[in-house]
PDB file of N, CA and C in Angstrom:
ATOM      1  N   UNK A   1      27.158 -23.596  49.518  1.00  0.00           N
ATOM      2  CA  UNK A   1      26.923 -24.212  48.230  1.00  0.00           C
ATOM      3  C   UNK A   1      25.503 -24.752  48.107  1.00  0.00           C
ATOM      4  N   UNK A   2      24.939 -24.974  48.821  1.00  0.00           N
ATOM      5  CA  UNK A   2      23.696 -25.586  49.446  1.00  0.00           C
ATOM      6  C   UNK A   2      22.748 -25.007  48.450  1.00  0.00           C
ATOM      7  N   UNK A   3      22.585 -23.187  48.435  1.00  0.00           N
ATOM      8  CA  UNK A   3      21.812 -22.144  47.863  1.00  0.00           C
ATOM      9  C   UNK A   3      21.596 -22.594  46.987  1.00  0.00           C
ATOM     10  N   UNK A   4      22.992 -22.937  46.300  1.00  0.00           N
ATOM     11  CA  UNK A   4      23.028 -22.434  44.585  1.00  0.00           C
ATOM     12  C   UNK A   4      22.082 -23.803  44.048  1.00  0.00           C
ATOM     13  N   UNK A   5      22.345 -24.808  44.499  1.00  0.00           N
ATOM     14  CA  UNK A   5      21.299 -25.860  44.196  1.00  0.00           C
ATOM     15  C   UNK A   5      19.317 -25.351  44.139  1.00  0.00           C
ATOM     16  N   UNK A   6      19.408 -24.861  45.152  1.00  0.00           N
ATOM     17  CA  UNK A   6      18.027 -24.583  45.349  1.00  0.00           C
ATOM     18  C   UNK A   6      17.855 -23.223  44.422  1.00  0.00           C
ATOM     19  N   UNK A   7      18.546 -22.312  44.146  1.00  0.00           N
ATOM     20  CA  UNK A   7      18.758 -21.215  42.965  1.00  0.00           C
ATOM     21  C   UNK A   7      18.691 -21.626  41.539  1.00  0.00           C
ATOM     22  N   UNK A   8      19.315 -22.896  41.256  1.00  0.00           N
ATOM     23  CA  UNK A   8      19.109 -23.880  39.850  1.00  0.00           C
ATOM     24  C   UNK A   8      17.745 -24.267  39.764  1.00  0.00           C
ATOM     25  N   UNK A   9      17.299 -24.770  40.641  1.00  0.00           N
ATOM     26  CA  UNK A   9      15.790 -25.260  41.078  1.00  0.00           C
ATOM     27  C   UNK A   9      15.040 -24.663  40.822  1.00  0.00           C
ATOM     28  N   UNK A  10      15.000 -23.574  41.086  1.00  0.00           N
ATOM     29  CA  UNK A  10      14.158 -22.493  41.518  1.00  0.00           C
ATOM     30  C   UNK A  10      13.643 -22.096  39.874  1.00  0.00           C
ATOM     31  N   UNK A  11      15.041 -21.775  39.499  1.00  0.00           N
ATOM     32  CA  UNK A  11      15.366 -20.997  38.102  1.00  0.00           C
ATOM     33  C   UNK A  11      14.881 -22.300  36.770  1.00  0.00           C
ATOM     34  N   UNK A  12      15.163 -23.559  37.078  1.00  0.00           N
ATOM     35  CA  UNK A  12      14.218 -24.881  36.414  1.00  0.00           C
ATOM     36  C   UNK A  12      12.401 -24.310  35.934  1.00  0.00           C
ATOM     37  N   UNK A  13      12.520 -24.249  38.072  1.00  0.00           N
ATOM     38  CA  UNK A  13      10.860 -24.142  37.915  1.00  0.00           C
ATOM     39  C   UNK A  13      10.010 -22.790  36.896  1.00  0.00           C
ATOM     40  N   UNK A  14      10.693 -21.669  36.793  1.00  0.00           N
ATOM     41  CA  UNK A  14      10.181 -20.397  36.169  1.00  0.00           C
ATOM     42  C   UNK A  14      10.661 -20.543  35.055  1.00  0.00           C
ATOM     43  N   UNK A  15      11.733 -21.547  34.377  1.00  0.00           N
ATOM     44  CA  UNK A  15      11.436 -21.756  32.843  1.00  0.00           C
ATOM     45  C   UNK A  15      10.250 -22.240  32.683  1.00  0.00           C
ATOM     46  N   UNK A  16      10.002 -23.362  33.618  1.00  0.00           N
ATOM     47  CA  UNK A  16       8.665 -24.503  33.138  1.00  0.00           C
ATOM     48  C   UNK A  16       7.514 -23.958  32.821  1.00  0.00           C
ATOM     49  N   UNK A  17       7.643 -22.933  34.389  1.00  0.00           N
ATOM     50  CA  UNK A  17       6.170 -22.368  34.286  1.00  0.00           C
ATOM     51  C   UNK A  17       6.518 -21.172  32.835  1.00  0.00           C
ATOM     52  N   UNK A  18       7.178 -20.440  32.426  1.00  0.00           N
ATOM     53  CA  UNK A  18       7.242 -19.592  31.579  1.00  0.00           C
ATOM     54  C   UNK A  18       6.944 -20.286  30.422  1.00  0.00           C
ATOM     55  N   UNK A  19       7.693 -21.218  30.241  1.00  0.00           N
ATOM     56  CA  UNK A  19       7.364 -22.370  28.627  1.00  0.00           C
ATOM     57  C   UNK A  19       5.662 -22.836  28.671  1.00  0.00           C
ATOM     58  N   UNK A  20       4.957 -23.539  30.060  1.00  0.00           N
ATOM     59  CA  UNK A  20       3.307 -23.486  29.975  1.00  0.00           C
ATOM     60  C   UNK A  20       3.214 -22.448  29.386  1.00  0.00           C
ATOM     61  N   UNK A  21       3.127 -21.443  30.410  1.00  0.00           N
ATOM     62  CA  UNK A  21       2.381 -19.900  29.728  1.00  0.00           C
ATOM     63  C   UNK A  21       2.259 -19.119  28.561  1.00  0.00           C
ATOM     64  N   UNK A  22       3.395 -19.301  27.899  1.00  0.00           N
ATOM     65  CA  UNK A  22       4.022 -19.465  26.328  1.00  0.00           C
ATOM     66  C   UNK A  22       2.945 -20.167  25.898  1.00  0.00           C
ATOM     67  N   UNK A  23       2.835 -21.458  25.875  1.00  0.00           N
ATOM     68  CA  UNK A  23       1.639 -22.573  25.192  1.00  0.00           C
ATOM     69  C   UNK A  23       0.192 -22.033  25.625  1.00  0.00           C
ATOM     70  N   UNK A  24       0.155 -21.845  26.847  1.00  0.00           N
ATOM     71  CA  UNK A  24      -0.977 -21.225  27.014  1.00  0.00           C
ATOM     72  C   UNK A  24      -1.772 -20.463  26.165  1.00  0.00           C
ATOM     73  N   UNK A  25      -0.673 -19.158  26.436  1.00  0.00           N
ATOM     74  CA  UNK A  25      -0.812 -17.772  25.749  1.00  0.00           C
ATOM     75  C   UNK A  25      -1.231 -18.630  23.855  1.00  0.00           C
ATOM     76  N   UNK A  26      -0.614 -19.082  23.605  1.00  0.00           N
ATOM     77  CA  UNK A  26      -0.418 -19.482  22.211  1.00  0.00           C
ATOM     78  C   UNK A  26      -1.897 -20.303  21.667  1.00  0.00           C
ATOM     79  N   UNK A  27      -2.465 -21.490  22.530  1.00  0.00           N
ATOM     80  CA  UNK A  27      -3.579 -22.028  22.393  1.00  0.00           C
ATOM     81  C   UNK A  27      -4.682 -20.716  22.308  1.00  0.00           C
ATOM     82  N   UNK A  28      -4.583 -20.024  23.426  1.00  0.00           N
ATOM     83  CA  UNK A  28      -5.497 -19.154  24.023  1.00  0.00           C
ATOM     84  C   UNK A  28      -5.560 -18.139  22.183  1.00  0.00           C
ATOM     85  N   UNK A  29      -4.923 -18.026  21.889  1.00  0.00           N
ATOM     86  CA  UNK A  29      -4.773 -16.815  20.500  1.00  0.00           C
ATOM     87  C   UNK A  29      -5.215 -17.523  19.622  1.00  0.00           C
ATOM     88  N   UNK A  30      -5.076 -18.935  19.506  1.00  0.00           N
ATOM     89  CA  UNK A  30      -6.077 -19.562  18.226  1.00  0.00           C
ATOM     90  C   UNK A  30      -7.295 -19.873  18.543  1.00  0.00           C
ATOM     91  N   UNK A  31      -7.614 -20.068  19.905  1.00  0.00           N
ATOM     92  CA  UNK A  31      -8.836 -20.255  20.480  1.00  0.00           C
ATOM     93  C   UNK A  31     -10.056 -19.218  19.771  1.00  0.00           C
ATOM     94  N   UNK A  32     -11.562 -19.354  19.041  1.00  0.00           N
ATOM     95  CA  UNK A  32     -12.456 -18.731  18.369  1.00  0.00           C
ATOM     96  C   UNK A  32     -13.357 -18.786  19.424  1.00  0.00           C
ATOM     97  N   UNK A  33     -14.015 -17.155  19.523  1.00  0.00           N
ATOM     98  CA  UNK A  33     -15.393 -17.017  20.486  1.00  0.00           C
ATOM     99  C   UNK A  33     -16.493 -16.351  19.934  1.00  0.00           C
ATOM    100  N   UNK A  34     -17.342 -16.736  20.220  1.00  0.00           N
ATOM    101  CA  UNK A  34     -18.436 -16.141  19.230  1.00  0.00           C
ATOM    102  C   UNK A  34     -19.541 -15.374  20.558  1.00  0.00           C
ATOM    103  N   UNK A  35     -20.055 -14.440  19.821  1.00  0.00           N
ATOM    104  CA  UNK A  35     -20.970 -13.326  20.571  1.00  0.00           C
ATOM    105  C   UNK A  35     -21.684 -13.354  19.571  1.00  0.00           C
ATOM    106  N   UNK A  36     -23.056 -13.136  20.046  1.00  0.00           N
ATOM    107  CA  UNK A  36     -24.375 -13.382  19.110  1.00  0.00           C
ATOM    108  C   UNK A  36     -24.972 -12.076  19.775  1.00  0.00           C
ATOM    109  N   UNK A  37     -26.087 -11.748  19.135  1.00  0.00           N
ATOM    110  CA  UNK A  37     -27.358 -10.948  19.631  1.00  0.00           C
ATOM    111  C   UNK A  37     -28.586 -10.717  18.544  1.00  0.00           C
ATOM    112  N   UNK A  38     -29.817 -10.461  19.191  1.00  0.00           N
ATOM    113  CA  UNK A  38     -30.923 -10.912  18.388  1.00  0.00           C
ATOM    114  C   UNK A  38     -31.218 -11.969  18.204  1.00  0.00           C
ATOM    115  N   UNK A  39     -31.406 -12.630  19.264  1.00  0.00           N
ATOM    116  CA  UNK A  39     -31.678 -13.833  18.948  1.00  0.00           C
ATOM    117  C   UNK A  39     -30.589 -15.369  17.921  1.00  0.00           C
ATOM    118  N   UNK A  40     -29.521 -14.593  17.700  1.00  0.00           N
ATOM    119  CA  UNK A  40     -28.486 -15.286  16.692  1.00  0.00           C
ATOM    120  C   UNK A  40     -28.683 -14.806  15.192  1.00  0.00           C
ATOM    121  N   UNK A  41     -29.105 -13.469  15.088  1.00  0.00           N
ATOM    122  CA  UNK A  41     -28.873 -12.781  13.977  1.00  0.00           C
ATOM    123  C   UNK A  41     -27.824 -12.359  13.448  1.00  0.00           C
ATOM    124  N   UNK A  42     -27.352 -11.478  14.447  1.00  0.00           N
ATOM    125  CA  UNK A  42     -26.088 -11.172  14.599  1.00  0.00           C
ATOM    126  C   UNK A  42     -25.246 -11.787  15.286  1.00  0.00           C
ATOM    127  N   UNK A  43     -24.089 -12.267  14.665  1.00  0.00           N
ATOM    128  CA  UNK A  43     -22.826 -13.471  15.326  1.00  0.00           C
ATOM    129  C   UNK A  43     -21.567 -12.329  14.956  1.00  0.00           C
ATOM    130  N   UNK A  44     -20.946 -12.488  15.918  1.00  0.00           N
ATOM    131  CA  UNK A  44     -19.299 -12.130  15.766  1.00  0.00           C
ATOM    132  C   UNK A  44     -18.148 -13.289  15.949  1.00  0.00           C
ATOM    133  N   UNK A  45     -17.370 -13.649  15.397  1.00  0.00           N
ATOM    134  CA  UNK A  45     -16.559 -14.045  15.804  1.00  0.00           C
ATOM    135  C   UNK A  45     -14.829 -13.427  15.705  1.00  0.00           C
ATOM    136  N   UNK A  46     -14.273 -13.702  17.452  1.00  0.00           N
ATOM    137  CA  UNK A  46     -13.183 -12.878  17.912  1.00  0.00           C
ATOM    138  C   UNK A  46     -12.240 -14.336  17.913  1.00  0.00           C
ATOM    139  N   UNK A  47     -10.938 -14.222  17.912  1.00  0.00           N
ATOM    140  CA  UNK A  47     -10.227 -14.669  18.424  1.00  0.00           C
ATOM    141  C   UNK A  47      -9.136 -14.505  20.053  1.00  0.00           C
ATOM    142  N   UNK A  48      -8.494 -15.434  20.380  1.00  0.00           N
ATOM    143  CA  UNK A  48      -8.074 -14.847  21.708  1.00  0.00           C
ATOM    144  C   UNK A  48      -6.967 -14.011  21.626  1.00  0.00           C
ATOM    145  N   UNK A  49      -6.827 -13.327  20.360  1.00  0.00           N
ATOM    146  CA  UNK A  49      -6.144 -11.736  20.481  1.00  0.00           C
ATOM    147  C   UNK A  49      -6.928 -10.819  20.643  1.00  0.00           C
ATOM    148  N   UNK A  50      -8.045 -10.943  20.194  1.00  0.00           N
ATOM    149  CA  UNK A  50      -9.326 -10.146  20.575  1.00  0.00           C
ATOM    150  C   UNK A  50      -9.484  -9.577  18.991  1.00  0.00           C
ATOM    151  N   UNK A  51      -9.093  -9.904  18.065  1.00  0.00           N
ATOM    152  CA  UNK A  51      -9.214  -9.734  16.770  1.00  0.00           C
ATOM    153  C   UNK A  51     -10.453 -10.545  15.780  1.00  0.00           C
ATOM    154  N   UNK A  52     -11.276  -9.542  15.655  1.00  0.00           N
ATOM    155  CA  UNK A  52     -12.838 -10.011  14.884  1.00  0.00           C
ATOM    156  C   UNK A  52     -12.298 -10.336  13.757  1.00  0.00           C
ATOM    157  N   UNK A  53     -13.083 -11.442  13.365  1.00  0.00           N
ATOM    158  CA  UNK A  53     -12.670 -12.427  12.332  1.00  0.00           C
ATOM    159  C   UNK A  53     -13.580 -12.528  11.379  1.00  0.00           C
ATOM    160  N   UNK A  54     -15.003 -12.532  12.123  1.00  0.00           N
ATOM    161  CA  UNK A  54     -16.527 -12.596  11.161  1.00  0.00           C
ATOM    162  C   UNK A  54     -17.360 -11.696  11.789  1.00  0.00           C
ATOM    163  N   UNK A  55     -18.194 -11.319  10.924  1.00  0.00           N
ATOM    164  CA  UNK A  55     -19.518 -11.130  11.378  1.00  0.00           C
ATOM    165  C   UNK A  55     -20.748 -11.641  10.275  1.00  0.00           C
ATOM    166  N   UNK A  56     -21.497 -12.206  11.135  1.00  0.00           N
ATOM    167  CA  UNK A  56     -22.384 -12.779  10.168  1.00  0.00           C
ATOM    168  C   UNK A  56     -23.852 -12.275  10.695  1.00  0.00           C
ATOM    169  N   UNK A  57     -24.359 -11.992   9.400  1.00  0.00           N
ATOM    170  CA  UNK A  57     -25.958 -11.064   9.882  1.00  0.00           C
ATOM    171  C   UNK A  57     -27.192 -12.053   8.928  1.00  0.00           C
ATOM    172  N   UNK A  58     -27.894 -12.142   9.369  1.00  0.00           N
ATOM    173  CA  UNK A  58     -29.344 -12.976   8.949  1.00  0.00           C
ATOM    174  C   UNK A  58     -29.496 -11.934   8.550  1.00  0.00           C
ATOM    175  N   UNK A  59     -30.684 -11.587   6.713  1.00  0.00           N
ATOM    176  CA  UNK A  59     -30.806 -10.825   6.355  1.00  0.00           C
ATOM    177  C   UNK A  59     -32.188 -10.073   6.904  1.00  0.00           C
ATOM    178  N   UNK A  60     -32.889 -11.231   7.806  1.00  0.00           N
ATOM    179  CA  UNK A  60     -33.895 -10.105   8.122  1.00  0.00           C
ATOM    180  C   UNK A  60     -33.329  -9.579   9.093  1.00  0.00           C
ATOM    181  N   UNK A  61     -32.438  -9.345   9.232  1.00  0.00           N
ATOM    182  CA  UNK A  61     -32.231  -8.114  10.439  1.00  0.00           C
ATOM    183  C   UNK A  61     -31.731  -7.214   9.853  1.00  0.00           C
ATOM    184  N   UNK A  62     -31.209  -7.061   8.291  1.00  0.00           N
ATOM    185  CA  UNK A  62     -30.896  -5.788   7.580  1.00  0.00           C
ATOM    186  C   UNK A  62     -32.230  -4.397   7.487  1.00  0.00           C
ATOM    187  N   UNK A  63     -32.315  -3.841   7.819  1.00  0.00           N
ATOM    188  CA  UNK A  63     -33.129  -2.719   7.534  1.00  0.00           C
ATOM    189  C   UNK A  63     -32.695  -1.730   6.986  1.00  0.00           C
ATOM    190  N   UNK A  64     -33.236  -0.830   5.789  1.00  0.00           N
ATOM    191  CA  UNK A  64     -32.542   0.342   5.250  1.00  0.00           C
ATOM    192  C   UNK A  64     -32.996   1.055   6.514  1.00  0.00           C
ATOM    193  N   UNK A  65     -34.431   0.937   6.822  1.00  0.00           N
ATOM    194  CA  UNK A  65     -35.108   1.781   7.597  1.00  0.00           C
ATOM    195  C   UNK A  65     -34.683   1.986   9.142  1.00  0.00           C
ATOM    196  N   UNK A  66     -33.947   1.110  10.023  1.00  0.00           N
ATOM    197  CA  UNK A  66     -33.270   0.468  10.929  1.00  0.00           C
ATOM    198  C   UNK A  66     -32.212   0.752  11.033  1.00  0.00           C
ATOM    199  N   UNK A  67     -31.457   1.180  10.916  1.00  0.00           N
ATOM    200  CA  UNK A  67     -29.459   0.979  10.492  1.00  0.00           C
ATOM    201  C   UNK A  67     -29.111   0.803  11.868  1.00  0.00           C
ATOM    202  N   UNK A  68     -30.107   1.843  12.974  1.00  0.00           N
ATOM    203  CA  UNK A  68     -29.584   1.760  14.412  1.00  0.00           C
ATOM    204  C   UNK A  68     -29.317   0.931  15.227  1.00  0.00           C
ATOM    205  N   UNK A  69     -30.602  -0.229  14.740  1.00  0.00           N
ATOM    206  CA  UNK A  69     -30.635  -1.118  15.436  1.00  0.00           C
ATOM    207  C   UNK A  69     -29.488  -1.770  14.881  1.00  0.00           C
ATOM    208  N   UNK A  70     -29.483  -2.568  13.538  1.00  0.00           N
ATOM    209  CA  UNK A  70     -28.343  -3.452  13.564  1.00  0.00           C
ATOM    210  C   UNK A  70     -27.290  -2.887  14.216  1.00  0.00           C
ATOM    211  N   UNK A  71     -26.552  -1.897  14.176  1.00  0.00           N
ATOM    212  CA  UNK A  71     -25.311  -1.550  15.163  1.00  0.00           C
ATOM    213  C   UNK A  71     -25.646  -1.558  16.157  1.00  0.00           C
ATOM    214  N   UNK A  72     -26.596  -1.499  16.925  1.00  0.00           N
ATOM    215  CA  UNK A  72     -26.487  -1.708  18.398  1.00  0.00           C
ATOM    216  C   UNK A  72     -26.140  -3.391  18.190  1.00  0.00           C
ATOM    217  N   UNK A  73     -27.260  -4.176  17.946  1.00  0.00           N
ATOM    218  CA  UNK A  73     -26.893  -5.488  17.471  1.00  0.00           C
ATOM    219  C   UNK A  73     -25.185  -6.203  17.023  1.00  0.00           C
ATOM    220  N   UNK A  74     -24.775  -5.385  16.701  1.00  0.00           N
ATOM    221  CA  UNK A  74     -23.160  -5.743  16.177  1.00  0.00           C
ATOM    222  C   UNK A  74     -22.254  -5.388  17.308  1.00  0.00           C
ATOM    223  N   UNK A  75     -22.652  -4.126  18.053  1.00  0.00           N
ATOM    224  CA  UNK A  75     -21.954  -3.943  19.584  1.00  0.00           C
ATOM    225  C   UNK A  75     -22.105  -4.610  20.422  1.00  0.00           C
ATOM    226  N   UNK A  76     -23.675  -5.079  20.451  1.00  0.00           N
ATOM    227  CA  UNK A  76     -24.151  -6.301  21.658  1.00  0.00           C
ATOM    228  C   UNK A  76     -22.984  -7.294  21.225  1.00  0.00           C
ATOM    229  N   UNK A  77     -23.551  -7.810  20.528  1.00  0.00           N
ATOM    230  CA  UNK A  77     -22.365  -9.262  20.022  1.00  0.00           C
ATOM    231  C   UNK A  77     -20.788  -9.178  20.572  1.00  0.00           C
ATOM    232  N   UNK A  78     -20.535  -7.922  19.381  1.00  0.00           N
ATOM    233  CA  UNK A  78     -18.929  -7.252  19.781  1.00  0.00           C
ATOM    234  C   UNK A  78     -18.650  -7.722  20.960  1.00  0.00           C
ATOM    235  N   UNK A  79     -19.037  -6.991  22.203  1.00  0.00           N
ATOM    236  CA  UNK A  79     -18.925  -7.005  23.465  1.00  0.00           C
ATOM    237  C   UNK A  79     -19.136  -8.322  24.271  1.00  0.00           C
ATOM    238  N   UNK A  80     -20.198  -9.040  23.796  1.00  0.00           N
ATOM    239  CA  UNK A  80     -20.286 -10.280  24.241  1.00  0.00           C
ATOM    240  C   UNK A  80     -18.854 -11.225  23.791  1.00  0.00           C
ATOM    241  N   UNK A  81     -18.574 -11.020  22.555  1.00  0.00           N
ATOM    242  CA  UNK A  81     -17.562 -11.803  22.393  1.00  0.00           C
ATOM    243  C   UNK A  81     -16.672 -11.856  23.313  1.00  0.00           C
ATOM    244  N   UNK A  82     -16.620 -10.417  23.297  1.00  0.00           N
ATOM    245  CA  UNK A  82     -14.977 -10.393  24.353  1.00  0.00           C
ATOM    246  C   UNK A  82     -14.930 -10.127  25.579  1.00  0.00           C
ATOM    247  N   UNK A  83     -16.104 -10.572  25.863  1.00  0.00           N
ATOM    248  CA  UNK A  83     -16.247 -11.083  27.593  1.00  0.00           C
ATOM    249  C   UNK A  83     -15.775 -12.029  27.454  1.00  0.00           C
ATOM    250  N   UNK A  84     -16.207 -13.206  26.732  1.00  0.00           N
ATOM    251  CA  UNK A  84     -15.813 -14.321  26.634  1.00  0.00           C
ATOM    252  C   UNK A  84     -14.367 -14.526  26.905  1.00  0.00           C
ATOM    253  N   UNK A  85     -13.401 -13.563  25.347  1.00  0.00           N
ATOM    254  CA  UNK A  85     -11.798 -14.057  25.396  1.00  0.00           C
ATOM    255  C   UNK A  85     -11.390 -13.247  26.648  1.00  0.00           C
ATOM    256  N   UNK A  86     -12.113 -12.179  27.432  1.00  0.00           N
ATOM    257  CA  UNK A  86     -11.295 -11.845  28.811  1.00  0.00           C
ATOM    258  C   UNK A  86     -11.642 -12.784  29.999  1.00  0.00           C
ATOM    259  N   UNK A  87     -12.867 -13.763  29.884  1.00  0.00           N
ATOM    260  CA  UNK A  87     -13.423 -14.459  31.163  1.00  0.00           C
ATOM    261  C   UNK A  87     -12.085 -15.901  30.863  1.00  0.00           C
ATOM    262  N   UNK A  88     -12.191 -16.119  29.458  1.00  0.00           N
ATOM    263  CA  UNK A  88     -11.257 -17.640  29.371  1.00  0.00           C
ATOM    264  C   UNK A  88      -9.894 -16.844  29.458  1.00  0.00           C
ATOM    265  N   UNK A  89      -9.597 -15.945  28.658  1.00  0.00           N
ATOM    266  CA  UNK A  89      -7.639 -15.497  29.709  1.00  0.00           C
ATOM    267  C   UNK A  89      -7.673 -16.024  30.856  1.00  0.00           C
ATOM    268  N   UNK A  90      -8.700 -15.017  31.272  1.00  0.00           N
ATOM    269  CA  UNK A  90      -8.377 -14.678  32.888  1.00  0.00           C
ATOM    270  C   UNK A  90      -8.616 -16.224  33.739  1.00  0.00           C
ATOM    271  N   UNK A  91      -9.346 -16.741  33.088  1.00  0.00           N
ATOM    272  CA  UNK A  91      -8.846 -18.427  33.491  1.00  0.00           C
ATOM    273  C   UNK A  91      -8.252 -19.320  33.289  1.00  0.00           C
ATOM    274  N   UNK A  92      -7.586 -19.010  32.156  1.00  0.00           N
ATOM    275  CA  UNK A  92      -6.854 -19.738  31.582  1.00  0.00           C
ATOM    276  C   UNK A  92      -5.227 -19.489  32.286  1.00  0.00           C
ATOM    277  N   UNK A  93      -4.599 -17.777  32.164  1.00  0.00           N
ATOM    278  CA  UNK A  93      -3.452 -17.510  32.341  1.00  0.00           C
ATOM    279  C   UNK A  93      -3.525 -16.933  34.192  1.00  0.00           C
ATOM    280  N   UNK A  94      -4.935 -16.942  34.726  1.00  0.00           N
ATOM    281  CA  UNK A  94      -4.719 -16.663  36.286  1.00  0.00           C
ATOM    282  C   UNK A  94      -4.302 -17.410  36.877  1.00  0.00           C
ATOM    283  N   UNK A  95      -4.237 -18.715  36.282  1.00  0.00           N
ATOM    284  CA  UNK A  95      -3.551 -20.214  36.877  1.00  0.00           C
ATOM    285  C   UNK A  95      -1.655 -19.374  37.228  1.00  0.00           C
ATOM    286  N   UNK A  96      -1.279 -19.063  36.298  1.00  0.00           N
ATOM    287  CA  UNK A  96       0.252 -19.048  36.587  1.00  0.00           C
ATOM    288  C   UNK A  96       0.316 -17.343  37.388  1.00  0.00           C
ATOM    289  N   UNK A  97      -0.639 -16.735  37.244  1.00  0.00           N
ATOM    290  CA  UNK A  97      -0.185 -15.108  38.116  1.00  0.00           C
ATOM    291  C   UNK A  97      -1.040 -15.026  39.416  1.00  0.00           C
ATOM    292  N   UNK A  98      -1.725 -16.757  39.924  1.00  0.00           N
ATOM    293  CA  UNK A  98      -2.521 -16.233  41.215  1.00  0.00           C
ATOM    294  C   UNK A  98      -1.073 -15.905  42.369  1.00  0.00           C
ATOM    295  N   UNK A  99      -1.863 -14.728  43.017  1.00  0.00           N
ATOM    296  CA  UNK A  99      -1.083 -14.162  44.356  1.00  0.00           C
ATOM    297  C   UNK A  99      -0.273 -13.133  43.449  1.00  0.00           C
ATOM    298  N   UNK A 100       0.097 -12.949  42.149  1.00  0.00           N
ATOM    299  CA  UNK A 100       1.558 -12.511  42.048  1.00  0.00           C
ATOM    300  C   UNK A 100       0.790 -10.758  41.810  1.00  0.00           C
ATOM    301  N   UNK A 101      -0.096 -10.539  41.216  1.00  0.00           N
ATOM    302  CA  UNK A 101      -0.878  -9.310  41.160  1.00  0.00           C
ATOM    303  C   UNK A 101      -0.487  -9.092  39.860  1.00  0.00           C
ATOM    304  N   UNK A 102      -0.014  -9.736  38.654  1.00  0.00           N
ATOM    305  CA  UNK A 102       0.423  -9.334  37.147  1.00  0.00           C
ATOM    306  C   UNK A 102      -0.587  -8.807  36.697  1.00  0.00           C
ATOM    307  N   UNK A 103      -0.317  -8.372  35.348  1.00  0.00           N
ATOM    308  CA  UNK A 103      -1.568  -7.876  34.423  1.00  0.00           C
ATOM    309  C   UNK A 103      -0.631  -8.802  33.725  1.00  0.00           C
ATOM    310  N   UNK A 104      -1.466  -9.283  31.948  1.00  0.00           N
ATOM    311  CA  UNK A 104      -1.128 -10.697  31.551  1.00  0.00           C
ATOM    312  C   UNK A 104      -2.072  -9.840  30.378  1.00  0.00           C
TER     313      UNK A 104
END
């Protein structure tokens, strides 16, 4: 009978941690990250679904003559953003999967 105590326990502890991670996960998705490039011409902002929300461009960086550059400029950013929401996941939700080897 001994087990089943420590089996209740057990089964306590992986709601708890499942209900954090839940909140986690949940903060982490309203959480806003911004990626810039050019100097802060170009701004993106992602959320922690990884869903772009803005982009905001200073007009001297519009060029008819240019188009290339601003899209590289909008990818720089892009990408910067979402280093960001994969560097804060991965610190945020590696707290509850260190050792376990999850993807999250």
């Amino acid at each position: 009978m001994r087990g089943m105590g420590n089996m209740q326990g057990m089964m306590k502890k992986m709601q708890k941690m499942q209900k954090e991670m839940m909140e986690a996960q949940e903060a982490l998705n309203a959480q806003l990250f911004e990626g810039a490039a050019g100097g802060g011409m170009v701004k993106v902002v992602m959320n922690g679904q990884r869903q772009m929300l803005e982009v905001n461009l200073d007009e001297s960086v519009v060029d008819p003559e240019d188009i290339e550059m601003l899209q590289d400029l909008i990818v720089i950013a892009t990408n910067e953003a979402l280093k960001k929401v994969e560097e804060t996941t991965n610190s945020t939700m590696g707290k509850f999967t260190q050792g376990m080897n999850l993807p999250f």
